[in-house]
N, C-alpha and C. Protein backbone atom coordinates (compact mmCIF):
# COMPACT_ATOMS: atom_id res chain seq x y z
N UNK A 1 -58.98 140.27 -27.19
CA UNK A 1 -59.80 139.88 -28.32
C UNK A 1 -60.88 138.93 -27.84
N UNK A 2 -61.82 138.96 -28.20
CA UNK A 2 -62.81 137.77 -27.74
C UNK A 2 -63.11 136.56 -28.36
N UNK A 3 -63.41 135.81 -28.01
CA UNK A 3 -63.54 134.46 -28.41
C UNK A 3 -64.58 134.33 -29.29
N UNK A 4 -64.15 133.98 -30.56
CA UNK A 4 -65.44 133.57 -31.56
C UNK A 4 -66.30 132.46 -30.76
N UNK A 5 -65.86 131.71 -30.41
CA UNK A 5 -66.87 130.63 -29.84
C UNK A 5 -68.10 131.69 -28.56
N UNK A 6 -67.18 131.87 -27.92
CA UNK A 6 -68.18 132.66 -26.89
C UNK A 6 -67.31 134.34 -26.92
N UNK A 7 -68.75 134.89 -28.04
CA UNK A 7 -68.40 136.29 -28.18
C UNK A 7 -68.16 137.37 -26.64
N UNK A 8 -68.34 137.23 -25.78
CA UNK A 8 -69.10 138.16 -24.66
C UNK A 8 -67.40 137.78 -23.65
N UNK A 9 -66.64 136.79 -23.80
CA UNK A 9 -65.66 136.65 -23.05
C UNK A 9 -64.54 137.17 -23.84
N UNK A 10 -63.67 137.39 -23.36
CA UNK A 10 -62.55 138.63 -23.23
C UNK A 10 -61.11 137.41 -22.99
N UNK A 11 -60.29 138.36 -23.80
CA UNK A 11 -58.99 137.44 -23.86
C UNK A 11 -58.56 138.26 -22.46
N UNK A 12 -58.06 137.28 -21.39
CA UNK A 12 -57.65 137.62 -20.19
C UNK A 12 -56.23 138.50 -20.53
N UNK A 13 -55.30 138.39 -21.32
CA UNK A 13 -54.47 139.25 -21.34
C UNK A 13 -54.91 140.77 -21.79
N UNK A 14 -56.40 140.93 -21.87
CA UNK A 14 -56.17 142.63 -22.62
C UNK A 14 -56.99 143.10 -21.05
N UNK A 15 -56.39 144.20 -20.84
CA UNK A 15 -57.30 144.78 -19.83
C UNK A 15 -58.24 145.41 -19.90
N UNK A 16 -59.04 145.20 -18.80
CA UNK A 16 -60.65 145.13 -18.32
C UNK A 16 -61.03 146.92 -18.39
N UNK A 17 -61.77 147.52 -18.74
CA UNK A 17 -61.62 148.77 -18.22
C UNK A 17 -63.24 148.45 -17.68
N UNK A 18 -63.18 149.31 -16.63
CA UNK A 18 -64.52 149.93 -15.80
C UNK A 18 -65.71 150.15 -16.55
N UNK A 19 -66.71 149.88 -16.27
CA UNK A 19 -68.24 150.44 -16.67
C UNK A 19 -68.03 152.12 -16.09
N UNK A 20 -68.69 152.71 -17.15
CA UNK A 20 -68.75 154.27 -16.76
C UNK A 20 -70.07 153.90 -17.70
N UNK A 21 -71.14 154.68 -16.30
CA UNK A 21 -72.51 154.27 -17.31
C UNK A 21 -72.28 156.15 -17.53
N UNK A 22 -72.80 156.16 -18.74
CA UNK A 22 -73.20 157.62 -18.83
C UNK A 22 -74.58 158.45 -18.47
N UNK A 23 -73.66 159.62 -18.04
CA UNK A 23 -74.73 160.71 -17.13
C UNK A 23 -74.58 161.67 -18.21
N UNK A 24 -75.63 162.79 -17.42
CA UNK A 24 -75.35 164.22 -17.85
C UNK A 24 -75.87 164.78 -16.56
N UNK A 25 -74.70 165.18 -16.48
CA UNK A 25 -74.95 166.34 -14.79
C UNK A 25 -74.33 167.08 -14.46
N UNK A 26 -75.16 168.09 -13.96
CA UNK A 26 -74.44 169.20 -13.60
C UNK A 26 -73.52 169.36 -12.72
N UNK A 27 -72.57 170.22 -12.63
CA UNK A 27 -71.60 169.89 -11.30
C UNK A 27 -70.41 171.06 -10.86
N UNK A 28 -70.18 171.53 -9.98
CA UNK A 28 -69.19 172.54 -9.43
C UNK A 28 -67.84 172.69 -9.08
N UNK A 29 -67.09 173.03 -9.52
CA UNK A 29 -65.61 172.50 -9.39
C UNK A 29 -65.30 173.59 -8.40
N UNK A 30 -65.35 173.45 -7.04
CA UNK A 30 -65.08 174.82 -5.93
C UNK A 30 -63.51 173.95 -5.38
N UNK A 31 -62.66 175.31 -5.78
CA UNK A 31 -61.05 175.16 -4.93
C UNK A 31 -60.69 176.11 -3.43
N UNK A 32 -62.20 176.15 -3.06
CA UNK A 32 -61.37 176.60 -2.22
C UNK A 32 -61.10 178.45 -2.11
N UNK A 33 -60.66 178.74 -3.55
CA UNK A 33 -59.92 180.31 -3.51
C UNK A 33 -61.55 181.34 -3.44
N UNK A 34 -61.50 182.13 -3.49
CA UNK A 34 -62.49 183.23 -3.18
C UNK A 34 -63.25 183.15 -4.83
N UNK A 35 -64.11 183.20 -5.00
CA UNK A 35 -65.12 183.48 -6.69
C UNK A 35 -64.07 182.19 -7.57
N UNK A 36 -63.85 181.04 -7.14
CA UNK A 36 -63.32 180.22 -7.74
C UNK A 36 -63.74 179.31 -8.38
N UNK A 37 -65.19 178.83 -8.68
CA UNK A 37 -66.22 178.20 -8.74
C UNK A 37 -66.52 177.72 -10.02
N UNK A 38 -66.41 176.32 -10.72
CA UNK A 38 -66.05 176.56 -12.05
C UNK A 38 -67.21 175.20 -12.24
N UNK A 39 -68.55 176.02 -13.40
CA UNK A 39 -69.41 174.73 -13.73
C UNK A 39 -69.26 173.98 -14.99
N UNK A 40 -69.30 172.75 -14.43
CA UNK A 40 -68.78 171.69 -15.50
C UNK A 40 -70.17 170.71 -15.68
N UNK A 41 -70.17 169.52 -16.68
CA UNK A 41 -70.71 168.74 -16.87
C UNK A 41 -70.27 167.29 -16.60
N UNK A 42 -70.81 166.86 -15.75
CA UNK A 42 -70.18 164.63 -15.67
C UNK A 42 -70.40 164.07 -16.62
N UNK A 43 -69.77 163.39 -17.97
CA UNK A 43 -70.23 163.00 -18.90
C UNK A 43 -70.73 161.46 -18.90
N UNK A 44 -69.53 160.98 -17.66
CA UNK A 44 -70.13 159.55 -17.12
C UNK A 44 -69.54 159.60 -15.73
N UNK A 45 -69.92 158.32 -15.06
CA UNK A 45 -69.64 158.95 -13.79
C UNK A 45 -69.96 157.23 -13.25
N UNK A 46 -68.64 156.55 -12.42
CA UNK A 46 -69.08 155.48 -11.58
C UNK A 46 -68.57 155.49 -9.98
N UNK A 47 -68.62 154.80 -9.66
CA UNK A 47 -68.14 154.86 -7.66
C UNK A 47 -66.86 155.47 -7.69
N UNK A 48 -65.80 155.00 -8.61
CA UNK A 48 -64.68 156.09 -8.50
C UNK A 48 -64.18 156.68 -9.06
N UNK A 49 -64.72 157.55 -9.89
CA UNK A 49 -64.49 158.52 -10.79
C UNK A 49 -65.76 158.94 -12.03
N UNK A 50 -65.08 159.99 -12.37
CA UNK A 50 -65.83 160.66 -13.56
C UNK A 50 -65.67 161.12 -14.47
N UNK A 51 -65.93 161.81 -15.30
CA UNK A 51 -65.05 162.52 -16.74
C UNK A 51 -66.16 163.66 -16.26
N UNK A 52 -65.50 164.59 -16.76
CA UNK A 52 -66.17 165.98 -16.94
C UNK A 52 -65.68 166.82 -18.15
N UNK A 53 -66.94 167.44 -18.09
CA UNK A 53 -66.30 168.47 -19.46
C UNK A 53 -66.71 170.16 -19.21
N UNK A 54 -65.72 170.48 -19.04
CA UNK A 54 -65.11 171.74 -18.41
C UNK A 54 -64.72 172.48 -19.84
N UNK A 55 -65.54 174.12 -19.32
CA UNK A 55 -64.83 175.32 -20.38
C UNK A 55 -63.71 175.41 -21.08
N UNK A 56 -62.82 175.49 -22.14
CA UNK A 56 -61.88 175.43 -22.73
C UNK A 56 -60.89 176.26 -21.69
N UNK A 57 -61.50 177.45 -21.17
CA UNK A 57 -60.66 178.43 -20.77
C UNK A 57 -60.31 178.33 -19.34
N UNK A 58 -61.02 177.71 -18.61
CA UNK A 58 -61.30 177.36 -16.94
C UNK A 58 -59.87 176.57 -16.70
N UNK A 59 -59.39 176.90 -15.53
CA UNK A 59 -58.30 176.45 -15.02
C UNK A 59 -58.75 175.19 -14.07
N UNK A 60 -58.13 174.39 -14.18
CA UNK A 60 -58.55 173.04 -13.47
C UNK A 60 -57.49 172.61 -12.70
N UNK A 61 -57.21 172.90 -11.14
CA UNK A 61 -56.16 172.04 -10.40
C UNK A 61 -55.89 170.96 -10.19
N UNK A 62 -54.80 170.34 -9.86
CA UNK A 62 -55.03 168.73 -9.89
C UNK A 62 -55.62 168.18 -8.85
N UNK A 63 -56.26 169.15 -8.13
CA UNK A 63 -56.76 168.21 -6.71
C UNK A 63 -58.09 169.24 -6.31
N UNK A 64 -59.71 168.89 -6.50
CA UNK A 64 -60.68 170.06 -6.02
C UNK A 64 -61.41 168.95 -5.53
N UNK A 65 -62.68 170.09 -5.26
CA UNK A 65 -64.20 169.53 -4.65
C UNK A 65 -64.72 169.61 -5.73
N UNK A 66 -65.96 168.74 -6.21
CA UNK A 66 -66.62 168.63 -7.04
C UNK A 66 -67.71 168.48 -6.61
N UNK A 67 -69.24 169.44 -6.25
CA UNK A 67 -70.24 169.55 -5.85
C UNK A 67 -71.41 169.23 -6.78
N UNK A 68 -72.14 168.15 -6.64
CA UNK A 68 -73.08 167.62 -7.72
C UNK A 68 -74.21 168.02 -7.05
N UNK A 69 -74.92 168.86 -7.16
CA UNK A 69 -76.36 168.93 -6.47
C UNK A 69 -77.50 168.13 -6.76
N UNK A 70 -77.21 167.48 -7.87
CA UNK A 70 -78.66 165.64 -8.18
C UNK A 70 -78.32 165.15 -6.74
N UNK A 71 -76.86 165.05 -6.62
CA UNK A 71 -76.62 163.55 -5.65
C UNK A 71 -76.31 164.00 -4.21
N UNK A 72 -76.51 165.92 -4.27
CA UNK A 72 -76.06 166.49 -2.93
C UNK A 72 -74.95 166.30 -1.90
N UNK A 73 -74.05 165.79 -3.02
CA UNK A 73 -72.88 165.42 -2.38
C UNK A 73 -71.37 166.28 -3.01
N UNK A 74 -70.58 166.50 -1.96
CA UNK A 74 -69.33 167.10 -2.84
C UNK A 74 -68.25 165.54 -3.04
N UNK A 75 -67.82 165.54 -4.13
CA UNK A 75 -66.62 164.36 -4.07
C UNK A 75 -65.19 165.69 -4.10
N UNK A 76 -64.45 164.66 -3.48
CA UNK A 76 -62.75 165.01 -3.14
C UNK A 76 -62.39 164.47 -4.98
N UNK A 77 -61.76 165.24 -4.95
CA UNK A 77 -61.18 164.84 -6.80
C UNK A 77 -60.01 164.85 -6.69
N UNK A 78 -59.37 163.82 -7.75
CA UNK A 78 -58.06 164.15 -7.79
C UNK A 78 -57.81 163.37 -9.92
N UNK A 79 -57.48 165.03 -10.46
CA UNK A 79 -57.28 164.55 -12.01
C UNK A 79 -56.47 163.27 -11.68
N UNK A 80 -56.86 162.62 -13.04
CA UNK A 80 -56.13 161.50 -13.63
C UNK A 80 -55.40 162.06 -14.94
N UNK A 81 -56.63 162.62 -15.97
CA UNK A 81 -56.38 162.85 -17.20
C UNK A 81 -57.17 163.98 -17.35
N UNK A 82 -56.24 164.61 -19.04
CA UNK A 82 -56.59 166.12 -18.90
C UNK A 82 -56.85 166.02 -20.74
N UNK A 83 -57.79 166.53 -21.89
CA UNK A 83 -57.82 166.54 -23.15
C UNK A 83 -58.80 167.31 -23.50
N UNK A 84 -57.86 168.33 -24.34
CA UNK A 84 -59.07 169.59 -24.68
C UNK A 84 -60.02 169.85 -23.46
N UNK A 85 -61.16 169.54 -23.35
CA UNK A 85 -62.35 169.88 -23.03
C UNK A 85 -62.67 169.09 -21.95
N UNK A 86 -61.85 168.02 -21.70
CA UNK A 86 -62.31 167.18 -20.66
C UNK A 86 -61.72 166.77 -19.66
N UNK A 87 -61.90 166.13 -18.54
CA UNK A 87 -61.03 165.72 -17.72
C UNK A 87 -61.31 164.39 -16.37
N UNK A 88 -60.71 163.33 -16.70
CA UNK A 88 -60.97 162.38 -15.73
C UNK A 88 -60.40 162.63 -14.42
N UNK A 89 -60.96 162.24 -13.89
CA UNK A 89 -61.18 162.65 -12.36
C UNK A 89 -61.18 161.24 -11.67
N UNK A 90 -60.50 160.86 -10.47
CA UNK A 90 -60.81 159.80 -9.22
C UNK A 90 -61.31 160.33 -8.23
N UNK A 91 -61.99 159.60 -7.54
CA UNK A 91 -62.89 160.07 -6.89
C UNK A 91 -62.17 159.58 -5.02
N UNK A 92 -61.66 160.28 -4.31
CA UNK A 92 -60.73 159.76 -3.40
C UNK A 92 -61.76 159.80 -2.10
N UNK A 93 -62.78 160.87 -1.79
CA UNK A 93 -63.86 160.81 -0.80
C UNK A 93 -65.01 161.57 -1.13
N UNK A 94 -65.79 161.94 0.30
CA UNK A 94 -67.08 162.69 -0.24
C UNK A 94 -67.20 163.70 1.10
N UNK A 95 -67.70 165.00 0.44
CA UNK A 95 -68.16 166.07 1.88
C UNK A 95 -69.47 166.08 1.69
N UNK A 96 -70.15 166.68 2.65
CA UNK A 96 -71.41 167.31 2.62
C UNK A 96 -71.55 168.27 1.51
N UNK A 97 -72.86 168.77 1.51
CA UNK A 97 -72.78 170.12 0.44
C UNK A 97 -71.73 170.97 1.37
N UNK A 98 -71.45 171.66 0.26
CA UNK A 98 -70.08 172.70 0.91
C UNK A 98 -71.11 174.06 0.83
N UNK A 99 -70.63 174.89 2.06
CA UNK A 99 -71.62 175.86 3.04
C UNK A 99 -70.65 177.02 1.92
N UNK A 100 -70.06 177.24 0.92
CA UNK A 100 -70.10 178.22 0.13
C UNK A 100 -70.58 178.27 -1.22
N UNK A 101 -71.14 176.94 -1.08
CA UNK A 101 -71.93 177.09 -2.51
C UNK A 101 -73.45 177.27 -2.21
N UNK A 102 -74.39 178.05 -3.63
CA UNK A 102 -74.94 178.02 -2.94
C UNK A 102 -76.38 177.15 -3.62
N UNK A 103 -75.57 176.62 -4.91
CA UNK A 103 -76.81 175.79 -5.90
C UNK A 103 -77.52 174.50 -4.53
């Protein structure tokens, strides 16, 4: 709860959650398997992790590459959280563009 006296400070017992500034970006969920390639959207996105929002119907493993072509980078993913349409993601490393995609 915050302090009426000084609105902007935070009762140290509630926890802090992360800045997730919000994006909109495009992005590739490649596992790896042959035509496996699944495009999603980053809805926010900070140094370690992201939310995405993925097709209702798209199968999502708990562990992919996630290829952002703004930032030309693939991140190593690993779900956190999974709801309807969306899915948080940690962000564990980073590859190059991956040589089977071909955005």
């Amino acid at each position: 709860m915050a302090n009426p006296v000084n609105p902007t400070q935070q009762d140290p017992a509630e926890p802090q959650r992360e800045h997730r500034p919000r994006v909109l970006k495009g992005g590739t969920i490649i596992t790896g398997i042959q035509n496996s390639e699944v495009g999603v959207l980053l809805r926010n996105q900070h140094a370690g992790g992201a939310e995405l929002k993925v097709p209702l119907e798209a199968r999502v493993p708990d562990r992919f590459l996630l290829y952002v072509p703004v930032d030309g980078i693939a991140y190593r993913c690993e779900v956190r959280w999974r709801r309807n349409d969306r899915v948080g993601v940690q962000f564990t490393g980073t590859e190059p563009k991956p040589k089977m995609h071909y955005g």
